[in-house]
Protein backbone atom coordinates (compact mmCIF):
# COMPACT_ATOMS: atom_id res chain seq x y z
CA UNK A 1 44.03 44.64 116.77
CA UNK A 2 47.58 45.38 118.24
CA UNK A 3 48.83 47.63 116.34
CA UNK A 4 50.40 51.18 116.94
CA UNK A 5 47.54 53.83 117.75
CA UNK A 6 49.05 55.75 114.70
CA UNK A 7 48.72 52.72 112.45
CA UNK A 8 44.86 52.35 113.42
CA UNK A 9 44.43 55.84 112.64
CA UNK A 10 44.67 55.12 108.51
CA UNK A 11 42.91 52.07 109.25
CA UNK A 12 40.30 53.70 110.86
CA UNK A 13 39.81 56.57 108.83
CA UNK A 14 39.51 54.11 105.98
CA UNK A 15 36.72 51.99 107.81
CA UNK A 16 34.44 55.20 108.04
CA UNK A 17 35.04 56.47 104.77
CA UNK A 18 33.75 52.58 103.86
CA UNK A 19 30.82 53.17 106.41
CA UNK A 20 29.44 56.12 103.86
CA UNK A 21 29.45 53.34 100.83
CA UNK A 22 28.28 49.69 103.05
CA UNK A 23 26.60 51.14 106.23
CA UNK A 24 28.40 47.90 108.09
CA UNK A 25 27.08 48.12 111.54
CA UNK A 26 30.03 46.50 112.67
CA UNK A 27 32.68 49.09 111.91
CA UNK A 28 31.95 51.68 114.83
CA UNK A 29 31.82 48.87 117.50
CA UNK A 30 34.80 47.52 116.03
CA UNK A 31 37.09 50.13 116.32
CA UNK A 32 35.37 51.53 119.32
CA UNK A 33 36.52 48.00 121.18
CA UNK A 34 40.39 49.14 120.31
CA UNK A 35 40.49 52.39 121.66
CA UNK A 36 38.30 51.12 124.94
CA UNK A 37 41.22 48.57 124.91
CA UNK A 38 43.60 51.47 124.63
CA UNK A 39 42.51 53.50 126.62
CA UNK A 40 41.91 50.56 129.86
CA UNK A 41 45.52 49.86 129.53
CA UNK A 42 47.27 52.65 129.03
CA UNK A 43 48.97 54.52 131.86
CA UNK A 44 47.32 58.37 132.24
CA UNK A 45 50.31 60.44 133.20
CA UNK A 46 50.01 63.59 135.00
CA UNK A 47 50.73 65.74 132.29
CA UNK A 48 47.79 64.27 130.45
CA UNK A 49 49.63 62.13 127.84
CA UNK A 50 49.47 58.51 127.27
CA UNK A 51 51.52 55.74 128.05
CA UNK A 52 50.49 53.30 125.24
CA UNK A 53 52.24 50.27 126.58
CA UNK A 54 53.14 48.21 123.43
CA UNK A 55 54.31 51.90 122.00
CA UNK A 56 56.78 52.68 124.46
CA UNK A 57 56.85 55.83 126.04
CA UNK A 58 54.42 58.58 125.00
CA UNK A 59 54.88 60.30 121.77
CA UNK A 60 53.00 63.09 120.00
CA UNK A 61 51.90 60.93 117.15
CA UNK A 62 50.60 58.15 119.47
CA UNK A 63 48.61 60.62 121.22
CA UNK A 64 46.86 62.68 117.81
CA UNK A 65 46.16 59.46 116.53
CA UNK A 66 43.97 58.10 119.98
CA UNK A 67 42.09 61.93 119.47
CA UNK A 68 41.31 61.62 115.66
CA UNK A 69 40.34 57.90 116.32
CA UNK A 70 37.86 59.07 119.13
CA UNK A 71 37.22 62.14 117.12
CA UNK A 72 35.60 59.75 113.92
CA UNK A 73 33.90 57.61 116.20
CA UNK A 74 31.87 60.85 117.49
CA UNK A 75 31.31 62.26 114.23
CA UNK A 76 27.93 61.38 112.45
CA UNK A 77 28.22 58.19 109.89
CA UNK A 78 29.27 59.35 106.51
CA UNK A 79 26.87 60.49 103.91
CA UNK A 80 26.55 57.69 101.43
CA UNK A 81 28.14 58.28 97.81
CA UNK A 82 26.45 59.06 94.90
């Protein structure tokens, strides 16, 4: 996936709203290889912000959308829909 970090975000948040209905194993490990991607090549700037490379320089979307990504791979898998 090489897509902006905000761009994931949707993507991701769909993909675990999907993990409450299919319980694909797949989807955490998935996502979780893009932001340890991110994350190893980004520049960490003194000031604690992000220098996504393919995103140019560091903006506050780019940055709320690495935290809510790592935020819904912490949380607990969905409960399923009934």
């Amino acid at each position: 996936m090489n897509e902006p970090a905000e761009f994931v975000d949707i993507y991701a948040t769909d993909l675990i709203s999907l993990e409450a209905v299919d319980r694909d194993p797949a989807i955490r490990p998935y996502l979780q290889a893009y932001v340890d991607g991110m994350w190893a090549r980004a520049d960490h700037r003194a000031d604690g912000l992000l220098e996504l490379h393919h995103s140019g320089p560091a903006q506050l979307d780019r940055q709320a959308a690495m935290v809510n990504i790592d935020a819904l791979l912490t949380s607990s898998p969905p409960l399923p829909c009934q």
